[in-house]
Protein backbone atom coordinates (compact mmCIF):
# COMPACT_ATOMS: atom_id res chain seq x y z
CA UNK A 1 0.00 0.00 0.00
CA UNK A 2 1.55 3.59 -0.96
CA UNK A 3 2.27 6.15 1.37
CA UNK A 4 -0.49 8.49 1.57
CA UNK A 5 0.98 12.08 1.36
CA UNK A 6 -0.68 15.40 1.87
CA UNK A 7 1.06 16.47 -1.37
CA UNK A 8 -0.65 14.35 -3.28
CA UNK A 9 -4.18 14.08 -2.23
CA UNK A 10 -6.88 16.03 -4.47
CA UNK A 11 -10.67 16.74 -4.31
CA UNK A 12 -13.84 17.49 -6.03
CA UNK A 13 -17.29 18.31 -5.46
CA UNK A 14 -20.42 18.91 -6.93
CA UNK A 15 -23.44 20.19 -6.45
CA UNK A 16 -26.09 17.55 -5.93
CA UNK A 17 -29.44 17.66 -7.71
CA UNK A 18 -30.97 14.33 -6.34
CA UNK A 19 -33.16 13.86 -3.70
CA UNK A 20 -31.07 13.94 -0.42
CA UNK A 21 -29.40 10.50 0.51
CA UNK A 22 -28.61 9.83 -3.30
CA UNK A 23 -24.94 10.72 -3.83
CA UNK A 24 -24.30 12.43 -7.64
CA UNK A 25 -23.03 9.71 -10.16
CA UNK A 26 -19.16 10.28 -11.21
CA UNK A 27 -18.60 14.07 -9.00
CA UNK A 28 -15.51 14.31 -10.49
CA UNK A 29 -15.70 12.73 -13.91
CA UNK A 30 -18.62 15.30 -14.74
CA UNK A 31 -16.32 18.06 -13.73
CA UNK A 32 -13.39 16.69 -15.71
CA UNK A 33 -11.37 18.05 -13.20
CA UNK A 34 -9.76 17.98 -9.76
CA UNK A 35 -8.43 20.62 -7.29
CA UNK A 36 -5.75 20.70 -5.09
CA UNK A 37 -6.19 18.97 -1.66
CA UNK A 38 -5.84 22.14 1.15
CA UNK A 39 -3.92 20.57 4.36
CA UNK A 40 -7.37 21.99 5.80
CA UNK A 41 -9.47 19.09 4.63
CA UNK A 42 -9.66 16.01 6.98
CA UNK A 43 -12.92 13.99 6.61
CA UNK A 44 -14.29 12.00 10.32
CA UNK A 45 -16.30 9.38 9.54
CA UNK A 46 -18.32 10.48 12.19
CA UNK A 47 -19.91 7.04 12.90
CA UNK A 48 -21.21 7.03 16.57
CA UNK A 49 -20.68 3.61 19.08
CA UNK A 50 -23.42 3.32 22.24
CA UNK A 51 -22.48 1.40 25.01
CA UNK A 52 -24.41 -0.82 27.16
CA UNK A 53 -24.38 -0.19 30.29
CA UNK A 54 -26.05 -3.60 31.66
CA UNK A 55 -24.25 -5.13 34.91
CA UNK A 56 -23.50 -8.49 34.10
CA UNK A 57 -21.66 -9.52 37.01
CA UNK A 58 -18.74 -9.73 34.56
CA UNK A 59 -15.26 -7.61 34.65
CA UNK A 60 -15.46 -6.50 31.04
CA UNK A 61 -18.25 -4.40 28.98
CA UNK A 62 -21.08 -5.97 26.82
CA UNK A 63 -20.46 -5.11 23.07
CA UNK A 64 -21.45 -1.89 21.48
CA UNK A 65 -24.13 -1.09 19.20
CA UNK A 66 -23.67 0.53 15.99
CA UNK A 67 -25.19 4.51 16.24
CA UNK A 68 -25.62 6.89 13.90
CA UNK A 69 -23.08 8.59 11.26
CA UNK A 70 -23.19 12.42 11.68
CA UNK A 71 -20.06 13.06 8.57
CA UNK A 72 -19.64 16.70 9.75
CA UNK A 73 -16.31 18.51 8.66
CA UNK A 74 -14.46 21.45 7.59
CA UNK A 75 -12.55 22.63 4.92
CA UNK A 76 -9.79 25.37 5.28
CA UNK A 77 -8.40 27.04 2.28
CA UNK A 78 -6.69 30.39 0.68
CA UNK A 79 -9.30 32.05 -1.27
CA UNK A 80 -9.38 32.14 -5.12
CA UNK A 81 -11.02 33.89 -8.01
CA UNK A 82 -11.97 30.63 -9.58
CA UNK A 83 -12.24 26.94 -8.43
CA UNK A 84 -14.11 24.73 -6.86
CA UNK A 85 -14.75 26.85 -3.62
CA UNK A 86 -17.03 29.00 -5.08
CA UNK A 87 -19.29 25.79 -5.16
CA UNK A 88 -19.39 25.51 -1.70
CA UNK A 89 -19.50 29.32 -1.57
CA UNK A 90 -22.52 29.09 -3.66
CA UNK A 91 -24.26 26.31 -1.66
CA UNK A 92 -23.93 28.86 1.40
CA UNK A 93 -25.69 31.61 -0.13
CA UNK A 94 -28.25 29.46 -2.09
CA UNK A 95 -28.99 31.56 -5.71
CA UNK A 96 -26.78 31.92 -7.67
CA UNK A 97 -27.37 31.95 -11.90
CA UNK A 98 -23.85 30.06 -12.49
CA UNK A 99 -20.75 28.79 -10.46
CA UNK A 100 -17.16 29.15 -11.82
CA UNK A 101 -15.91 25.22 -11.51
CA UNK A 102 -15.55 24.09 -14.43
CA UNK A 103 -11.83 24.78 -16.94
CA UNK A 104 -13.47 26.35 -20.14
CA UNK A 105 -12.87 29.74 -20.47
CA UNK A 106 -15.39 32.15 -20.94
CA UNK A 107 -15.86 32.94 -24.90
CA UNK A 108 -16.70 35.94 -25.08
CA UNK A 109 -16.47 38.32 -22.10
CA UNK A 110 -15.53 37.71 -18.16
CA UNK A 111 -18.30 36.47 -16.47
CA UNK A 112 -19.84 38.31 -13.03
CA UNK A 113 -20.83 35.38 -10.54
CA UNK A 114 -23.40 36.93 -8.49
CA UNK A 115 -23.86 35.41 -5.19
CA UNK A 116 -27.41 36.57 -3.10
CA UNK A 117 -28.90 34.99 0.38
CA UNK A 118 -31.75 32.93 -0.44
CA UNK A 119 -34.67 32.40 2.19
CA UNK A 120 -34.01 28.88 2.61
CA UNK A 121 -31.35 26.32 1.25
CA UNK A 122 -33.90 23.60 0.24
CA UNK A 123 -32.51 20.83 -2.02
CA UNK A 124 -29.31 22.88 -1.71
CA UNK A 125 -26.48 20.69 -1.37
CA UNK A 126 -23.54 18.67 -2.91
CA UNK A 127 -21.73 15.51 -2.83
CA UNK A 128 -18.04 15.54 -1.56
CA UNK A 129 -15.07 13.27 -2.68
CA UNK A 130 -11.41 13.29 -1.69
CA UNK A 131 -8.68 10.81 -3.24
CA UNK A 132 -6.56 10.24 0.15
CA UNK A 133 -4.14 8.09 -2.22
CA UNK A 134 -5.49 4.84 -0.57
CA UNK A 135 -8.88 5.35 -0.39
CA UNK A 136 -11.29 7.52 -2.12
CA UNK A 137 -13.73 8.70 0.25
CA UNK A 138 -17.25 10.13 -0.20
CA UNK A 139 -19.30 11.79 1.55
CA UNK A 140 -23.01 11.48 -0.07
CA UNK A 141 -24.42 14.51 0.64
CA UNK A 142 -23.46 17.73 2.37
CA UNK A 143 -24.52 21.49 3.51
CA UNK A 144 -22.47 24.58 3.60
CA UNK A 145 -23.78 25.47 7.20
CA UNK A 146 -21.27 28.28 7.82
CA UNK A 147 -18.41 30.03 5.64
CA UNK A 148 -15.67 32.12 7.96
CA UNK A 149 -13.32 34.71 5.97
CA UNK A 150 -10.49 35.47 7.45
CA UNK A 151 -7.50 37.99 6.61
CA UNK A 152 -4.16 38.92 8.18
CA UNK A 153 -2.15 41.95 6.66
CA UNK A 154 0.80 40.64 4.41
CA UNK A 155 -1.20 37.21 4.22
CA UNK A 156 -3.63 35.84 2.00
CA UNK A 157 -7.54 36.03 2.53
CA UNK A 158 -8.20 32.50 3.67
CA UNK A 159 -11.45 30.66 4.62
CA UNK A 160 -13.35 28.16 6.57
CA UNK A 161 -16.27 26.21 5.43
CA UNK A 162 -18.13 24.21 8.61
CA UNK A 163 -20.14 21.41 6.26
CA UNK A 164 -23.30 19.05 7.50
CA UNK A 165 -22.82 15.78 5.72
CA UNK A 166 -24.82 12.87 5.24
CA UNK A 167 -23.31 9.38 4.22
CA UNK A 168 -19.81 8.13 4.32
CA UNK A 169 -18.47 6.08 2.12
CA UNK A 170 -14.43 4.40 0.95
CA UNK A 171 -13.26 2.76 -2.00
CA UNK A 172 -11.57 0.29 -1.45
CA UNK A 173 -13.53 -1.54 0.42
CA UNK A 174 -16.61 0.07 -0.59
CA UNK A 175 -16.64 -0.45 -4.58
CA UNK A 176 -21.07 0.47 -4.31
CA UNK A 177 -19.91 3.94 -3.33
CA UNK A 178 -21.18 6.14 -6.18
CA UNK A 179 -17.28 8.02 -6.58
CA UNK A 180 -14.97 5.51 -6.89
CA UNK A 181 -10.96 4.71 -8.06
CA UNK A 182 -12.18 4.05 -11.65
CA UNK A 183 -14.20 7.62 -11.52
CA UNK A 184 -11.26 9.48 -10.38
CA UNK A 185 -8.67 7.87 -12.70
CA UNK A 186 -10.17 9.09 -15.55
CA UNK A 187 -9.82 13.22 -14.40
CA UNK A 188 -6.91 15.30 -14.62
CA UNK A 189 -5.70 17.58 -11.82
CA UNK A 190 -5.84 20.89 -12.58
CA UNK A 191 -3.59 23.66 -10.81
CA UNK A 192 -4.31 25.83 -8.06
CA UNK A 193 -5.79 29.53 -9.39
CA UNK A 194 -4.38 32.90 -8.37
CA UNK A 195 -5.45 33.96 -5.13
CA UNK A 196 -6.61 37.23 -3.03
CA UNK A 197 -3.46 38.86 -2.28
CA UNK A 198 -2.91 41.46 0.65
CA UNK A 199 -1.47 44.05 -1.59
CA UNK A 200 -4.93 44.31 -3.39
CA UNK A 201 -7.39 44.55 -0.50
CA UNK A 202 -9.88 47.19 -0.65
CA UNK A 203 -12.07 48.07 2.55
CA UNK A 204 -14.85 50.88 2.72
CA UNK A 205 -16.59 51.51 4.89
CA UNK A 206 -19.60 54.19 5.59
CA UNK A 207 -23.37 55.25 7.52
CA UNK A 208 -25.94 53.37 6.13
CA UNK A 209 -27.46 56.67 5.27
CA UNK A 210 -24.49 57.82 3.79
CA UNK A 211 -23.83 58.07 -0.22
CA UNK A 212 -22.38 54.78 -2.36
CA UNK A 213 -19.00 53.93 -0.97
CA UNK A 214 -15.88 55.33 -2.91
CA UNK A 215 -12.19 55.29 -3.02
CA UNK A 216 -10.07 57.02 -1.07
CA UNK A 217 -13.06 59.28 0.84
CA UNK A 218 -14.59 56.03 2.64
CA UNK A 219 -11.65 53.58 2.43
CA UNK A 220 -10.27 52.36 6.14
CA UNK A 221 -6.89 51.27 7.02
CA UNK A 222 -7.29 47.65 8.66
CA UNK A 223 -4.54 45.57 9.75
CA UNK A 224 -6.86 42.08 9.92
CA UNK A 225 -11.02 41.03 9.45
CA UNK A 226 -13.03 38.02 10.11
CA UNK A 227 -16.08 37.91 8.41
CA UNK A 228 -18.79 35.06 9.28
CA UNK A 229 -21.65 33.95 7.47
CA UNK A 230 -23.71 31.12 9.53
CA UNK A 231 -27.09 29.55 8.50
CA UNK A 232 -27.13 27.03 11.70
CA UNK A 233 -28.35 24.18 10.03
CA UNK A 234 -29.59 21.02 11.74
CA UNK A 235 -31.04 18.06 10.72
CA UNK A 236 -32.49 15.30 13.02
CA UNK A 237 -32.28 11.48 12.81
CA UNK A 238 -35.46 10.26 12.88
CA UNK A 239 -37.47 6.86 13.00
CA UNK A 240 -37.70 7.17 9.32
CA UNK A 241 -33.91 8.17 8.29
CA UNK A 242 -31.69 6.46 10.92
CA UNK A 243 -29.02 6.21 10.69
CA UNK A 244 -28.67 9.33 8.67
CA UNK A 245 -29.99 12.59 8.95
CA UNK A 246 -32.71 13.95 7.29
CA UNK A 247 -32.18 16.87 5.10
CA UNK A 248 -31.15 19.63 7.10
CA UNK A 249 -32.50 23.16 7.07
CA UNK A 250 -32.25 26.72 8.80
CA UNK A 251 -34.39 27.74 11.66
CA UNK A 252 -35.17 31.51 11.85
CA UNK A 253 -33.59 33.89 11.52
CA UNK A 254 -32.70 32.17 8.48
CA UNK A 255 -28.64 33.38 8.67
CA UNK A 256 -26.31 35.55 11.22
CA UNK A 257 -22.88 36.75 10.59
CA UNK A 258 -20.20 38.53 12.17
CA UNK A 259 -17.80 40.97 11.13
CA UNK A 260 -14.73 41.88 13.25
CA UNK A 261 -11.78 44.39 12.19
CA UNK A 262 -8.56 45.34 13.75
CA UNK A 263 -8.03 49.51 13.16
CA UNK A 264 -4.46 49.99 14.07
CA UNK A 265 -4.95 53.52 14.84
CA UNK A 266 -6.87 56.04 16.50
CA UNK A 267 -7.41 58.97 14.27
CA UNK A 268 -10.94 60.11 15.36
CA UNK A 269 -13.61 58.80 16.93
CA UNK A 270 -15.45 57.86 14.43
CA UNK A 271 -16.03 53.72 15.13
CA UNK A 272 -15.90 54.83 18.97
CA UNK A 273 -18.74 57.61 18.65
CA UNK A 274 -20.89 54.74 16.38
CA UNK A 275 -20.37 51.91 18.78
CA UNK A 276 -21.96 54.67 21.47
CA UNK A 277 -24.72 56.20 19.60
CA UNK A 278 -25.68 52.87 17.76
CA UNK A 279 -25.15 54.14 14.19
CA UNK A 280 -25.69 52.02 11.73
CA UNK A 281 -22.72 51.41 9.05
CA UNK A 282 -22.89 49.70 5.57
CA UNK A 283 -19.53 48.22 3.75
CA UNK A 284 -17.92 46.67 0.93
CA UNK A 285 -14.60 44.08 0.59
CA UNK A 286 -13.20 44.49 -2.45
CA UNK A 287 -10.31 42.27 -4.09
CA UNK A 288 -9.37 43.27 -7.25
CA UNK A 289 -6.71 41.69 -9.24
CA UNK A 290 -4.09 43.21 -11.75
CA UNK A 291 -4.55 39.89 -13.91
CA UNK A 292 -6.93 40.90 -17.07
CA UNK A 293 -9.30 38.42 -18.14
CA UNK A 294 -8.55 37.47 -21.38
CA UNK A 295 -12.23 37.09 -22.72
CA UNK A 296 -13.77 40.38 -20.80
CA UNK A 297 -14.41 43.91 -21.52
CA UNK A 298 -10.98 46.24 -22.06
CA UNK A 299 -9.73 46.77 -19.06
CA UNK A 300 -11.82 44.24 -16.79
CA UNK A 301 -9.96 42.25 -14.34
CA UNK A 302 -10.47 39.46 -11.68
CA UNK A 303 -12.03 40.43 -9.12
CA UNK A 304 -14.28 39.59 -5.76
CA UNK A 305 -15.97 41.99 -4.05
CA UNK A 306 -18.61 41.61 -1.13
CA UNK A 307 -21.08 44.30 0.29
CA UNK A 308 -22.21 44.20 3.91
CA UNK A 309 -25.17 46.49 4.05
CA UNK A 310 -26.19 46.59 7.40
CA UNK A 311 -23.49 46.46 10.05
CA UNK A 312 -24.44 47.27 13.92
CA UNK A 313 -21.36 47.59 16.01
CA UNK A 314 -21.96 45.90 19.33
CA UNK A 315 -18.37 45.83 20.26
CA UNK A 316 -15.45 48.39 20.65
CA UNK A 317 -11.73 47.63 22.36
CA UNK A 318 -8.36 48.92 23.12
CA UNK A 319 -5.86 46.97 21.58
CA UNK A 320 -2.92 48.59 22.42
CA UNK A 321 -1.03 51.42 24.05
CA UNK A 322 0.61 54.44 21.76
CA UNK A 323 -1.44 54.49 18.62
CA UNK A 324 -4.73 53.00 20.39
CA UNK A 325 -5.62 50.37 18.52
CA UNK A 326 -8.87 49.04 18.31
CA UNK A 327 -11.25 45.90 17.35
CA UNK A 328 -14.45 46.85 16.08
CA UNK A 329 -16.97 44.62 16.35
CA UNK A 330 -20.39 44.40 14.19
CA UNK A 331 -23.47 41.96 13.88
CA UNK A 332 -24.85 42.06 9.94
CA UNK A 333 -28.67 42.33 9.49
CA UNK A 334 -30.72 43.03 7.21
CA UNK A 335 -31.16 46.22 5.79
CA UNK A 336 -34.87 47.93 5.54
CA UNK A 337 -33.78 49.42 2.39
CA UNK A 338 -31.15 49.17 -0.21
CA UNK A 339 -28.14 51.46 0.86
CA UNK A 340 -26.70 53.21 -1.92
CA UNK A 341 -24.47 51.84 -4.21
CA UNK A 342 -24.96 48.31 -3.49
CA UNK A 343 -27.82 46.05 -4.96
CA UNK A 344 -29.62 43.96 -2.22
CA UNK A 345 -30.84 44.28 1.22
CA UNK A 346 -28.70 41.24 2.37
CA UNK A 347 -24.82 40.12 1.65
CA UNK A 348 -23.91 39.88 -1.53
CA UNK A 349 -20.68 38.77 -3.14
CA UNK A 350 -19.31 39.28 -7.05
CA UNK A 351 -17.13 37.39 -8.45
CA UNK A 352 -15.89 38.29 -12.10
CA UNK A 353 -13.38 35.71 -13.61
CA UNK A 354 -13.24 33.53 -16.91
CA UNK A 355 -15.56 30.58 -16.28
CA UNK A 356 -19.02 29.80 -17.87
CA UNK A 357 -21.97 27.89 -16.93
CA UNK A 358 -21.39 24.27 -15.25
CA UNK A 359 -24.28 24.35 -12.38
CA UNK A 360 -27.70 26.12 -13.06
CA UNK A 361 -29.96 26.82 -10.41
């Protein structure tokens, strides 16, 4: 059996149109493709053991019973304008015209991948499989239940996806599974895309009420930000789905997030004087690249760009002595009417890049 190294371990996924419990045939053969395996990736088989707790008069314990499998796990990766992430991105947000997986460029001009918050992430979900060089493992179905961006100045913009799964499977010994050795043998890997550089971060921030953000009048000098976006799915395992779950959905409110950013100075009291009075702020992450896109409009690059446009900061602290630094903390909501400049009372993330249509929703 051959060492399994990190190095060489790939993934794929795919979002699922079956009904849930019905893995996808062939995840990676219909994508034609493979990513790169982050180190972040490490799939439990989350298969649970009861014991029984009879006295027998004996010194040892009866044997266990078989529980349920819970396959809940996370993936941690850098950020990129195109690749298989903005699947699971996608499956977080729940609407979304097309997703950028697939290796064809775009023909004609750079397509915008526009992300929006749907009410409810019904029959929104995907089928997971990662070669671990040994095995190929599956898991059948899966949820984005929470995405957590996180930046560091001079580092890249990395992120955390928390996933509910349903179903695990391995090949070998499992040949039934629905992704198997055969399936992925007949992909190619393809090579990891550019990512969001520190050099290129944009961050704007404004009043709700104010006018539509704009370079350099609104832009704020950060040093770090974690932005999380969490739908707090469950899914019980009932009578009539055991040992799995049942499909898992969103109770209400239907998503929360957080956004938290390090100010290393104190040059008014602006975030102070909102954290007392209870303004309300609105703000957009912007990550443009200096790459062109070969198949867009003169000029038009990659590029990702979020807008948050309802912020309410509930937290404010020192951070430091001499320049007073301070964390700022907000909770996003959702805002009573579209602030200018932006296009939707909730989140919403862009993505322009060179990939057409693989996933229609």
């Amino acid at each position: 059996m051959a060492l399994a190294r990190p190095q060489d371990a790939i993934f794929a996924a795919v979002q699922n149109a079956n009904a849930w419990g019905t893995g996808t045939a062939e995840v990676v053969a219909a994508l034609s493709k493979l990513e790169p395996l982050p180190p972040g990736i490490l799939i439990n088989p989350g298969r649970e053991y009861n014991e029984d707790l009879t006295l027998t008069g004996l010194a040892g314990r009866l044997p266990f019973d078989i529980g349920n499998i819970l396959t809940d796990f996370d993936a941690e990766m850098n950020v990129r304008y195109e690749g298989a992430l903005n699947l699971l991105i996608h499956l977080w947000f729940g609407t979304e015209a097309v997703v950028n997986i697939d290796t064809m460029a775009c023909a004609t001009v750079g397509a915008e991948h526009t992300f929006n918050v749907a009410t409810n992430l019904d029959g929104k979900h995907g089928t997971f499989a990662v070669d671990m060089i040994n095995q190929i493992l599956e898991v059948t179905h899966f949820k984005v239940s929470s995405i957590e961006f996180s930046w560091t100045t001079g580092e890249r913009l990395g992120v955390t996806f928390t996933m509910v799964g349903r179903g695990f499977g391995s090949d070998p010994p499992d040949t039934a599974q629905v992704n198997d050795t055969a399936a992925i043998a007949t992909v190619t890997l393809e090579g990891s895309r550019e990512a969001l550089v520190s050099e290129n971060l944009n961050f704007r921030l404004n009043l709700q009420s104010a006018i539509a953000l704009a370079s350099p009048a609104d832009d704020v000098c950060i040093t770090a930000f974690t932005l999380t976006l969490d739908r707090q799915l469950d899914g019980p395992v009932t009578s009539c789905s055991t040992p799995f779950r049942e499909e898992v959905v969103a109770p209400n409110p239907g998503w929360i997030g957080t956004l938290s950013i390090e100010v290393p100075r104190y040059d008014d009291g602006f975030f102070l004087d909102a954290h007392v009075d209870g303004d309300i702020h609105k703000a957009e992450i912007e990550w443009p690249s200096t790459t062109l896109l070969t198949g867009g409009d003169a000029g038009q690059v990659l590029d990702w760009n979020m807008d948050l446009p309802q912020l309410t900061p509930t937290g404010f602290e020192w951070t430091e002595q001499g320049t007073y630094g301070h964390t700022v903390t907000y909770e996003l909501g959702i805002a009573s009417a579209i602030p200018a400049g932006m296009n939707d009372l909730n989140p919403e993330l862009r993505v322009d890049n060179e990939r057409v249509t693989v996933y229609a929703t």
